[in-house]
Protein backbone atom coordinates (compact mmCIF):
# COMPACT_ATOMS: atom_id res chain seq x y z
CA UNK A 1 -86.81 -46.42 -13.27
CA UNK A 2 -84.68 -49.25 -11.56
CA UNK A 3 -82.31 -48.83 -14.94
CA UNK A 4 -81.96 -44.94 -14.45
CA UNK A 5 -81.19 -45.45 -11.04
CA UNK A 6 -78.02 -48.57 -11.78
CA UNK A 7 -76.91 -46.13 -14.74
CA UNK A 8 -76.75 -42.91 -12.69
CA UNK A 9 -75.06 -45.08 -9.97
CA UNK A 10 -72.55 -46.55 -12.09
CA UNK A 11 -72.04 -42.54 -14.15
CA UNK A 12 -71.54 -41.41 -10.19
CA UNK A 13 -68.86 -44.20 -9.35
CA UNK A 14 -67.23 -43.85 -12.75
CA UNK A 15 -66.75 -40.00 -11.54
CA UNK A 16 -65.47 -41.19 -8.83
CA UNK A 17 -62.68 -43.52 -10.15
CA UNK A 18 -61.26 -40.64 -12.21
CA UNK A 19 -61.58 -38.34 -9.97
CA UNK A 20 -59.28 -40.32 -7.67
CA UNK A 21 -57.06 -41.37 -10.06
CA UNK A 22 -56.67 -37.69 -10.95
CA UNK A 23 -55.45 -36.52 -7.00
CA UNK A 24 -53.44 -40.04 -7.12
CA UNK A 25 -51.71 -38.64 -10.48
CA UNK A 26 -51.34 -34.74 -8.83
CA UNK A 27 -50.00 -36.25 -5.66
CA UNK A 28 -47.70 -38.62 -7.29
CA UNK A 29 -46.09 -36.25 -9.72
CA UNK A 30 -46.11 -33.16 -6.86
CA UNK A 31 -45.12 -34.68 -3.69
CA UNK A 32 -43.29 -37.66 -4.26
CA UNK A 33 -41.16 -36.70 -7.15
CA UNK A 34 -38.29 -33.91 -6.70
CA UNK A 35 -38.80 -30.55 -9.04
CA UNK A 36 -36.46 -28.04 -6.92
CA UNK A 37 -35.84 -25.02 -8.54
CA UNK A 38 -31.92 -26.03 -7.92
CA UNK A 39 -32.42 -29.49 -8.38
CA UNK A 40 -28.48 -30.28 -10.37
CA UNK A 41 -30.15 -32.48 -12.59
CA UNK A 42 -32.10 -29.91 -14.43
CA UNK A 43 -30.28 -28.40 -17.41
CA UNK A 44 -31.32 -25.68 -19.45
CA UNK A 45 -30.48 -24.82 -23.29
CA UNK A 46 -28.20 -21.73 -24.49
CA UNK A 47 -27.88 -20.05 -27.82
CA UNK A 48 -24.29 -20.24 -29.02
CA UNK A 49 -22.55 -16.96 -28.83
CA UNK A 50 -19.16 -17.84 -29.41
CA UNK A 51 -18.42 -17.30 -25.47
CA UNK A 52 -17.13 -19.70 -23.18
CA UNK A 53 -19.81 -21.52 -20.91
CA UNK A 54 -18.16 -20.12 -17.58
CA UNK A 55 -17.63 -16.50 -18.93
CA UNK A 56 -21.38 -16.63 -20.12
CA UNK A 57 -22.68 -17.64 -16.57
CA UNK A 58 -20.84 -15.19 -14.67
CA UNK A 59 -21.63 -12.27 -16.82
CA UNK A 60 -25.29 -12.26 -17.01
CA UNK A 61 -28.48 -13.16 -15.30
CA UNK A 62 -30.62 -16.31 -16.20
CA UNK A 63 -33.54 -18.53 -14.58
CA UNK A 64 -32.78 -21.60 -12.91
CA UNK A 65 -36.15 -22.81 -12.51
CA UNK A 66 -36.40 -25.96 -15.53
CA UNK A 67 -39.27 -25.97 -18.09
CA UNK A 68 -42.81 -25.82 -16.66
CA UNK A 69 -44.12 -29.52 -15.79
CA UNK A 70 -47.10 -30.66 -18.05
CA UNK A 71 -50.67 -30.10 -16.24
CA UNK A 72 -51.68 -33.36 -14.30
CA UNK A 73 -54.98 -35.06 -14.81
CA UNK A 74 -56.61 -32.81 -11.88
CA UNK A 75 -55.04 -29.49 -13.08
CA UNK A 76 -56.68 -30.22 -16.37
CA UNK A 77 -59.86 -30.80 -14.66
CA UNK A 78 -59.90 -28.02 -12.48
CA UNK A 79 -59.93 -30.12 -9.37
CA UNK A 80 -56.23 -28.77 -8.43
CA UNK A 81 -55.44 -25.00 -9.17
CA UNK A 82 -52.59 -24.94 -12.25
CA UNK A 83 -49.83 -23.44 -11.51
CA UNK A 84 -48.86 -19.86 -12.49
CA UNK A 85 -47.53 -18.24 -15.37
CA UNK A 86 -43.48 -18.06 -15.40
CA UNK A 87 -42.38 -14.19 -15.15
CA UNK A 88 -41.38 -12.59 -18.12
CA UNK A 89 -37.93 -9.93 -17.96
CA UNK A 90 -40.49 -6.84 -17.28
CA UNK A 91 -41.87 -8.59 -14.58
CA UNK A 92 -38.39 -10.45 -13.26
CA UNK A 93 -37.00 -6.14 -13.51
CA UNK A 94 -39.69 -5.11 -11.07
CA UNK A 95 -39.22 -7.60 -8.27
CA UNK A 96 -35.15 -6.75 -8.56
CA UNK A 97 -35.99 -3.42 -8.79
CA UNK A 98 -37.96 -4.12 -5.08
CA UNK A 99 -34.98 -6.41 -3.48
CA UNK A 100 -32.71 -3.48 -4.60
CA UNK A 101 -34.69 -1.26 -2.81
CA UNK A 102 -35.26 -3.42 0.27
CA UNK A 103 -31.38 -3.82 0.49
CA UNK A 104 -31.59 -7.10 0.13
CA UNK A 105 -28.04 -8.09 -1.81
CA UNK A 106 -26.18 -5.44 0.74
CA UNK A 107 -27.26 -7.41 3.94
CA UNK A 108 -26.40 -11.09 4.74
CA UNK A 109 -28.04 -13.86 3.93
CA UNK A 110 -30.52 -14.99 6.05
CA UNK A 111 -29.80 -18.87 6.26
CA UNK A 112 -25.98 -18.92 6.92
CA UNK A 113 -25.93 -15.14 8.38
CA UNK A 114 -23.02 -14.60 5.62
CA UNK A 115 -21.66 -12.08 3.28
CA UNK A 116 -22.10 -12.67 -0.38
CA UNK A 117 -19.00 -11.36 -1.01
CA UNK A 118 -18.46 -13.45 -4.95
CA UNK A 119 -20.27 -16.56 -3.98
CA UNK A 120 -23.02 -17.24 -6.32
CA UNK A 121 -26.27 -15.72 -5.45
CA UNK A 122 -30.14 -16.08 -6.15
CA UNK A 123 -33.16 -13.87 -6.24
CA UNK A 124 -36.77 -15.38 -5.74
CA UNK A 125 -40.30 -14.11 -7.00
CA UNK A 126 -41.04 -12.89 -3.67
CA UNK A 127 -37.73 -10.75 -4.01
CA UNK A 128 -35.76 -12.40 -1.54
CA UNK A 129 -32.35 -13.35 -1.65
CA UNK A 130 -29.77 -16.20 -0.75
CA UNK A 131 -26.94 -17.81 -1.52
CA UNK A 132 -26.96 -20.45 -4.05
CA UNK A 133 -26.29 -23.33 -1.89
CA UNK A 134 -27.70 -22.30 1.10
CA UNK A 135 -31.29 -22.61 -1.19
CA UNK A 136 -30.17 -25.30 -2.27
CA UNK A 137 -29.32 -27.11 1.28
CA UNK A 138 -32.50 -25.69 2.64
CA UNK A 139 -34.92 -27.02 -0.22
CA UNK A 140 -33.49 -30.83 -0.18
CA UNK A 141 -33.74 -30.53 3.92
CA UNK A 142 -37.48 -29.27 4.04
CA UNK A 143 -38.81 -31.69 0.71
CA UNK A 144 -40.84 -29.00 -0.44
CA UNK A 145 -40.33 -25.39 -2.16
CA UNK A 146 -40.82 -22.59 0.47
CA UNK A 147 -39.36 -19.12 0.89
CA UNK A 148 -37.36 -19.06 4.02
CA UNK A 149 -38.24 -15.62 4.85
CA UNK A 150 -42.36 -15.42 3.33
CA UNK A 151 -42.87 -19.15 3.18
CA UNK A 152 -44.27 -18.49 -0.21
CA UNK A 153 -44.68 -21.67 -2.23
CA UNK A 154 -43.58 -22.77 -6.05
CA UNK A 155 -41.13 -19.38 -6.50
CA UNK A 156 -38.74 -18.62 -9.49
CA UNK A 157 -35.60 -18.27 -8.75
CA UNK A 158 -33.11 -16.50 -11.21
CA UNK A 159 -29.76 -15.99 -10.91
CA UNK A 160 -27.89 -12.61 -9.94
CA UNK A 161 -24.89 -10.68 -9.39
CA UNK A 162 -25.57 -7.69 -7.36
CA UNK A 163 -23.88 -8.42 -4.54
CA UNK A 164 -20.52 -9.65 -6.09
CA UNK A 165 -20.78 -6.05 -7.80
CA UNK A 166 -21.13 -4.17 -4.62
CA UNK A 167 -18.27 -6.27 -2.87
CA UNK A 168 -15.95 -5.84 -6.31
CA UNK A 169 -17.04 -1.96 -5.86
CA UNK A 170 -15.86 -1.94 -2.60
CA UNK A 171 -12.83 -3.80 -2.70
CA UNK A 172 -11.75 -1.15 -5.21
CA UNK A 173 -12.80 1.89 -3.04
CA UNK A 174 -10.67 0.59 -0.60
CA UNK A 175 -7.63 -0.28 -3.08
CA UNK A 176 -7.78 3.14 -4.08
CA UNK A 177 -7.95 4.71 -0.35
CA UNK A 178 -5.03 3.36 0.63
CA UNK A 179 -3.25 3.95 -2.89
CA UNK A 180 -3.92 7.74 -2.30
CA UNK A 181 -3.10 7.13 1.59
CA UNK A 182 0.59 6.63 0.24
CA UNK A 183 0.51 8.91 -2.49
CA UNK A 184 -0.32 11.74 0.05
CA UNK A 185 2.13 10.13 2.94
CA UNK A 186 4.88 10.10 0.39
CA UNK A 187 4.14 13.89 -0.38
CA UNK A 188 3.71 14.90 2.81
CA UNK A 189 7.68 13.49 3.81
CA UNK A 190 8.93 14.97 0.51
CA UNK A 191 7.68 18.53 1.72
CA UNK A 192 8.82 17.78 5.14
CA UNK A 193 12.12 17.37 3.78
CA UNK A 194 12.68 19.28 0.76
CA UNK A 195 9.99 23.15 1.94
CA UNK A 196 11.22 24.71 4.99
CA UNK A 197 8.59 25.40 7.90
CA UNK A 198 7.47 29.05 8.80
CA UNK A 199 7.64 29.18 12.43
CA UNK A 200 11.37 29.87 13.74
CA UNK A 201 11.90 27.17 16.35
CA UNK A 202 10.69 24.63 13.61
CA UNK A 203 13.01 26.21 11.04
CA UNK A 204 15.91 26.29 13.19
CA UNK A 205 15.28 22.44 13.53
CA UNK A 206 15.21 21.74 10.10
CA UNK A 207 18.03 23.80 8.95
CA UNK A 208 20.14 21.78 11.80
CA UNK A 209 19.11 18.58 10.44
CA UNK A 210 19.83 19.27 7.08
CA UNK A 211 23.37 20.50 8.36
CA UNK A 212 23.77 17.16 10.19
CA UNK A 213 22.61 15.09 7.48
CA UNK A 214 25.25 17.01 4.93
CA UNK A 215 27.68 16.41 7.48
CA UNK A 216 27.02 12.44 8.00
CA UNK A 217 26.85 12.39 3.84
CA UNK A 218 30.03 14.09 4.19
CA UNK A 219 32.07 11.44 6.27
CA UNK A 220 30.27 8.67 5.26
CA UNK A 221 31.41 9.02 1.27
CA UNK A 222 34.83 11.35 2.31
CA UNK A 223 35.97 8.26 4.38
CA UNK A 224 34.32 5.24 5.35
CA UNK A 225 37.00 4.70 8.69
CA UNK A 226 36.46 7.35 10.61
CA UNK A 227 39.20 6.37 13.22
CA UNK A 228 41.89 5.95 10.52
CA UNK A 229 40.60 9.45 9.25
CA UNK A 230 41.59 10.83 12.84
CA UNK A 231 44.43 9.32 12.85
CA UNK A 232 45.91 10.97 10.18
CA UNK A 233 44.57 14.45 10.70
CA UNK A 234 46.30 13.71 13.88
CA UNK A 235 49.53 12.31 12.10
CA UNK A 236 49.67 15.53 10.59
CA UNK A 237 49.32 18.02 13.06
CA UNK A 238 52.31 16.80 14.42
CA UNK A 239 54.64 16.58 11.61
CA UNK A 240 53.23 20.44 10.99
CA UNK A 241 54.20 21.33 14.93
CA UNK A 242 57.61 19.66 14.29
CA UNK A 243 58.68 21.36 10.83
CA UNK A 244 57.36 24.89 13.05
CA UNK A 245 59.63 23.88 16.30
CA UNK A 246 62.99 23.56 14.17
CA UNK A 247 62.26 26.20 12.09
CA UNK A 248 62.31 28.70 15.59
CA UNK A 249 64.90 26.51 16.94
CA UNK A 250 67.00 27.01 14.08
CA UNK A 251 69.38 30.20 14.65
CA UNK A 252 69.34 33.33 12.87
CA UNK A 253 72.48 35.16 11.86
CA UNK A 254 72.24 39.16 12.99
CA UNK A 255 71.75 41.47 9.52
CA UNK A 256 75.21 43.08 9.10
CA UNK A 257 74.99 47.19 8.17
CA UNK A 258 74.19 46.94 4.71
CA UNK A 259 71.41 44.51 5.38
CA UNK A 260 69.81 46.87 7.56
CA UNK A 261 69.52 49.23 5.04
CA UNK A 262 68.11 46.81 2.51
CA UNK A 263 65.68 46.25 4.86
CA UNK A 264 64.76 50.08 5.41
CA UNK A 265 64.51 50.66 2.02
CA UNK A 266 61.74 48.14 1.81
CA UNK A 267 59.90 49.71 4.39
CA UNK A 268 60.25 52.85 2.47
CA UNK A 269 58.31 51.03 -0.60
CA UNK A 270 56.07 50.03 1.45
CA UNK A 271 54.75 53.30 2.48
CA UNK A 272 53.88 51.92 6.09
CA UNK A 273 53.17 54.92 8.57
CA UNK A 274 51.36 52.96 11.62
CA UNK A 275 52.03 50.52 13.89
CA UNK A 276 50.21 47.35 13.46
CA UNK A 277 49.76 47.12 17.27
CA UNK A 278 48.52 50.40 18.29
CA UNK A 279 47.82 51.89 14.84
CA UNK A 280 49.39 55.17 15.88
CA UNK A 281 51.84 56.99 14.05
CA UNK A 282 55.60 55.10 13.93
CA UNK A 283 58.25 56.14 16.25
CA UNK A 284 59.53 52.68 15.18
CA UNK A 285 62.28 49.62 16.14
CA UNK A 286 62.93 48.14 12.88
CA UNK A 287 63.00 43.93 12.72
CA UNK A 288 65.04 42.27 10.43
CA UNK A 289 62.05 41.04 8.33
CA UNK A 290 61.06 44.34 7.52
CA UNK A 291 58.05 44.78 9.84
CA UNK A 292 58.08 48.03 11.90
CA UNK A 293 56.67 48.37 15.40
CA UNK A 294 56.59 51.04 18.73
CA UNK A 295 59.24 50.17 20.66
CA UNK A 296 56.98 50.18 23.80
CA UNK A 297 54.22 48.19 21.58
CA UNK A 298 56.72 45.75 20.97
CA UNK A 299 58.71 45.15 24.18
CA UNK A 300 54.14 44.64 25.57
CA UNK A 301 54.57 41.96 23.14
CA UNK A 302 57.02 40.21 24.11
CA UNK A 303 56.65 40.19 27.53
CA UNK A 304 52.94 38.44 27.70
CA UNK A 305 54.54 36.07 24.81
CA UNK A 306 55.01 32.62 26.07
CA UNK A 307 57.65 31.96 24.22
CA UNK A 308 61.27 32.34 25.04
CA UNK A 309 62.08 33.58 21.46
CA UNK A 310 58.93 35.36 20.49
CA UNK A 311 57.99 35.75 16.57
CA UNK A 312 57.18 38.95 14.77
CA UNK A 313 53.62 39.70 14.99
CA UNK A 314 52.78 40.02 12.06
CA UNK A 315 54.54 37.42 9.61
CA UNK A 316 55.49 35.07 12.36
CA UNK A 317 59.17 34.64 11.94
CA UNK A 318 61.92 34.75 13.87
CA UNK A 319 63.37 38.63 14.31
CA UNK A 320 66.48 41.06 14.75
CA UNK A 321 65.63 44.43 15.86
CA UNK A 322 67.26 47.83 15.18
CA UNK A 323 66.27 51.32 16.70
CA UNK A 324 65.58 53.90 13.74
């Protein structure tokens, strides 16, 4: 009996002994020793595709977490609850499927109170989601894997890119407002210019500023100095005044007899029966350039004409008369 007892005594310390060393073994490999799910010394293995590393990482989605630890001593012996079973793509669809529809990659993230904008982001198990390094900074500050929304502990996280999709997606909705912002500005000024408006006041308007513009065109390709321009407009005006003043300063000989009658007989060709003052019929004084008047019509003439030697009427010359 006294040997039952020292064996079942030394079976019950023996238990014992394991049993410790088993927590020891849990604790040491859990607690003390670093397995972040972003820990930068974990590396993962990729099929070669004939892609470029960088092109690869920013075109699809992939798990960060490293290969699943072995099961310590008290795992094995059921003293410790294993760990679960990674998430398979079904399963990884389903809780994206719930962040999308929680919002989560259109709001900011809730460590740094940020936009994702392209920066790289993460989605957890528990569907949350957070910018790379702010996981990152959070996990090596707190020792220990927990959700900083759920505090749910030992998550996946897997990489994403929904957010750098919305934010390309909107960059480009706004690229293309403002593109057809100046396509339809640009229109709009072209039919401003170019279509004439319906209401009167408006179309007096633009028909005056097209006038104006036509007229600044004009001056500004006619002649680029518009005081030299002037100038000679001016310049000749006054040679034009001078040629008219000697021409009625010169003196005119008086027709002789047969002259006159030259002169009638053009008249008579003519076939001219009014006066071109009163255009009544011709009791007439006959000038010397062939021109017939009234008498009466012409003497009113002369007498409001400014002139001391007054010009015929009609072609402006200087003038013998002759009662017919």
């Amino acid at each position: 009996m006294k040997i039952f007892l020292q064996g079942l005594k030394f079976k019950t310390s023996n238990k014992l002994v394991i049993t410790s060393a088993a927590f020891q073994d849990h604790i040491t490999r859990s607690l003390l020793l670093s397995n972040l799910s972003l820990n930068p010394q974990a590396r993962r293995t990729v099929q070669e595709t004939g892609l470029q590393w960088q092109d690869w990482r920013e075109a699809s989605e992939y798990v960060l977490d490293p290969a699943p630890p072995p099961l310590t001593l008290a795992q094995k012996m059921g003293l410790v609850a294993a760990p679960a079973e990674r998430l398979m793509e079904d399963e990884w669809m389903q809780v994206k499927a719930r962040s999308a529809q929680q919002g989560e990659s259109t709001q900011p993230c809730a460590i740094c109170r940020e936009e994702f904008r392209l920066q790289p982001q993460v989605l957890l198990s528990c569907s949350h989601v957070f910018h790379r390094a702010c996981l990152q900074a959070f996990e090596r500050f707190s020792g220990r894997k927990c959700c900083p929304m759920c505090r749910r502990e030992q998550y996946e996280t897997r990489l994403i890119h929904d957010a750098a999709r919305l934010f390309r997606h909107h960059c480009a909705t706004r690229i293309q407002a403002c593109w057809r912002g100046y396509v339809a500005r640009k229109w709009y000024r072209h039919t401003r210019k170019t279509v004439s408006p319906k209401d009167k006041r408006l179309r007096r308007k633009f028909f005056e500023a097209k006038l104006q513009e036509l007229n600044d065109s004009f001056v500004r390709y006619c002649h680029t100095d518009t005081e030299a321009f002037l100038s000679d407009i001016d310049r000749s005006l006054s040679s034009s005044r001078r040629v008219f003043q000697q021409l009625e300063s010169k003196s005119v000989s008086e027709p002789q007899e047969n002259d006159w009658d030259q002169i009638q007989s053009q008249v008579i060709q003519r076939g001219v029966r009014d006066c071109p003052i009163c255009l009544t019929a011709l009791r007439t004084v006959l000038l010397s350039c062939s021109h017939l008047f009234h008498q009466l019509c012409l003497e009113a003439f002369e007498s409001f004409t400014a002139d001391s030697r007054p010009p015929c009427p009609l072609c402006r010359s200087v003038y013998h008369k002759k009662l017919i």
